[in-house]
C-alpha atoms as a PDB file:
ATOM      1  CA  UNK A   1     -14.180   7.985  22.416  1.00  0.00           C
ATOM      2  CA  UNK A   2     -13.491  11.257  20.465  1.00  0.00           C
ATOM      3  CA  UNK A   3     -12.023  12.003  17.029  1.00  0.00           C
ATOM      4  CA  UNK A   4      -8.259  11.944  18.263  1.00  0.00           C
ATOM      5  CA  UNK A   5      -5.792   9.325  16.440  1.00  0.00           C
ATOM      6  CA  UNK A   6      -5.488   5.802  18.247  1.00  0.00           C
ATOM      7  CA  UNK A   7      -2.200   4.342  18.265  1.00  0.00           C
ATOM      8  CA  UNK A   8      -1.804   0.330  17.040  1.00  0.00           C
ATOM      9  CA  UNK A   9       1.284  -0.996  17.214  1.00  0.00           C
ATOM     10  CA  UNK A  10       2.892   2.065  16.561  1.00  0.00           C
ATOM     11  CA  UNK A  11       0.821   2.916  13.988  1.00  0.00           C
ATOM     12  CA  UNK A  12      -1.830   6.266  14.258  1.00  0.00           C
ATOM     13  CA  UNK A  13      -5.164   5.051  12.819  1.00  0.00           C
ATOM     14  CA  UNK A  14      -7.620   7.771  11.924  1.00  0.00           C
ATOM     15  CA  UNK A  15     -11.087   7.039  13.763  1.00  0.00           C
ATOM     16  CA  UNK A  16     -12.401   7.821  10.780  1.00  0.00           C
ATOM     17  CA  UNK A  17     -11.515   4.117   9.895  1.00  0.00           C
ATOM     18  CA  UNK A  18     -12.450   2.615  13.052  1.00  0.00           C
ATOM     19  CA  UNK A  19     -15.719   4.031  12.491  1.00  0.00           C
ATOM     20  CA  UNK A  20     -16.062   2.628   9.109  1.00  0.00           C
ATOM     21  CA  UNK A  21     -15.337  -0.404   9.935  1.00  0.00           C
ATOM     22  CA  UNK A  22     -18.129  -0.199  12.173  1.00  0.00           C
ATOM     23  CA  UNK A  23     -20.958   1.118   9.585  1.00  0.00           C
ATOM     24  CA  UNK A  24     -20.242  -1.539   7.503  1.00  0.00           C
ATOM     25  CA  UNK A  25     -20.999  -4.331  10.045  1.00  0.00           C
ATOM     26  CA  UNK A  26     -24.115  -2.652  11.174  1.00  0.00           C
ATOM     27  CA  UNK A  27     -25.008  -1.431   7.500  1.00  0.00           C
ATOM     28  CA  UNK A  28     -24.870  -5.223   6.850  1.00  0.00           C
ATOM     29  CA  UNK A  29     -26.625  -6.313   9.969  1.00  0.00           C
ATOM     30  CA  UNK A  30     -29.694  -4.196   9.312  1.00  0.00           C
ATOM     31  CA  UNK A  31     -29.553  -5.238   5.471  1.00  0.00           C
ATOM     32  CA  UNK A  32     -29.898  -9.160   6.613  1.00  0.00           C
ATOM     33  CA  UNK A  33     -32.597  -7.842   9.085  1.00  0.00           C
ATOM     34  CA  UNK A  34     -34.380  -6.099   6.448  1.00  0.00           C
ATOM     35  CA  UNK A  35     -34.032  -9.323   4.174  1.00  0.00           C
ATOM     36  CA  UNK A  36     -35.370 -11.403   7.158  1.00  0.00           C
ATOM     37  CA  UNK A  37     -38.581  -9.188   7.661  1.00  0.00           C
ATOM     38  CA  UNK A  38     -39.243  -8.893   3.691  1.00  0.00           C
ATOM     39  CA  UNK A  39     -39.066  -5.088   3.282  1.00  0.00           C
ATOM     40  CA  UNK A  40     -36.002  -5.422   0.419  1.00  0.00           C
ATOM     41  CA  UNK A  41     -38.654  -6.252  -2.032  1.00  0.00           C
ATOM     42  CA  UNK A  42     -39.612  -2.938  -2.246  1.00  0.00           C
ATOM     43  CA  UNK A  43     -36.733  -1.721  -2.623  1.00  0.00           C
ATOM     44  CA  UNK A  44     -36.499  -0.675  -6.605  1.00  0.00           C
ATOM     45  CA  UNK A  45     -32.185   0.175  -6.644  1.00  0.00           C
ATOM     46  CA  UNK A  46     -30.551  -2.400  -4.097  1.00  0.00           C
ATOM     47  CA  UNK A  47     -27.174  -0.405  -4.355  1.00  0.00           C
ATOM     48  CA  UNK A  48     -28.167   2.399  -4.282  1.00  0.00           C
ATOM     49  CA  UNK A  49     -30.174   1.928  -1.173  1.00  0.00           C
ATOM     50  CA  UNK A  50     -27.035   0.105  -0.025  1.00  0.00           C
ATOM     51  CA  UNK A  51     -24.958   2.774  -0.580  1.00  0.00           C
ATOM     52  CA  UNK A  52     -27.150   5.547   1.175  1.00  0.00           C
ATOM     53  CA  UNK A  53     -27.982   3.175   3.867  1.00  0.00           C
ATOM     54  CA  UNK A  54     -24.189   3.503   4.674  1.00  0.00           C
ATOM     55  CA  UNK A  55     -24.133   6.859   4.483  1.00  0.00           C
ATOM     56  CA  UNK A  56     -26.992   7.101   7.193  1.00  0.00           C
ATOM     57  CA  UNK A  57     -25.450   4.162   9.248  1.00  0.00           C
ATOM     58  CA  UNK A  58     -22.217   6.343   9.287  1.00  0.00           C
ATOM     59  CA  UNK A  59     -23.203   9.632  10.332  1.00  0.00           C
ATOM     60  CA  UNK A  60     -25.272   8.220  13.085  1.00  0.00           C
ATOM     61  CA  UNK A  61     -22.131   6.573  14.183  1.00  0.00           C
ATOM     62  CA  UNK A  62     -20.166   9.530  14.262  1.00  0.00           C
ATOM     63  CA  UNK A  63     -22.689  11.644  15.618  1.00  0.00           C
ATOM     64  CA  UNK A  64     -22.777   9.140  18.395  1.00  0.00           C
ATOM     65  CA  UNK A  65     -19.198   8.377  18.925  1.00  0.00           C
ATOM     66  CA  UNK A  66     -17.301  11.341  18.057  1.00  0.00           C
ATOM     67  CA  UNK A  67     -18.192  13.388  20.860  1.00  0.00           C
END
């Protein structure tokens, strides 16, 4: 995939966004998983964890697609 601009329409989107976009359906796919399983009770700042959960969620997408 790479970390080169992607046209749409005309329009150059940063991959940056694209991979966003991605992070936050996975961050929010393995927040419903860790809701199903029971492990979110433990959890003591729920945005906080949110918010680094992101984080991690995007940086292993990048580091995976941005080669």
């Amino acid at each position: 995939m790479g970390l080169h601009e992607w046209s749409f329409a005309g329009v150059l989107l940063s991959p940056l966004m694209i991979y966003v976009v991605l992070a936050v359906v996975l961050t929010g796919a393995l927040r419903w998983l860790l809701e199903l399983i029971g492990v979110t009770q433990w959890i003591w700042h729920e945005a906080l964890f949110d918010s680094a959960l992101f984080v991690c969620v995007l940086a292993a997408v990048v580091a995976v697609l941005g080669r």
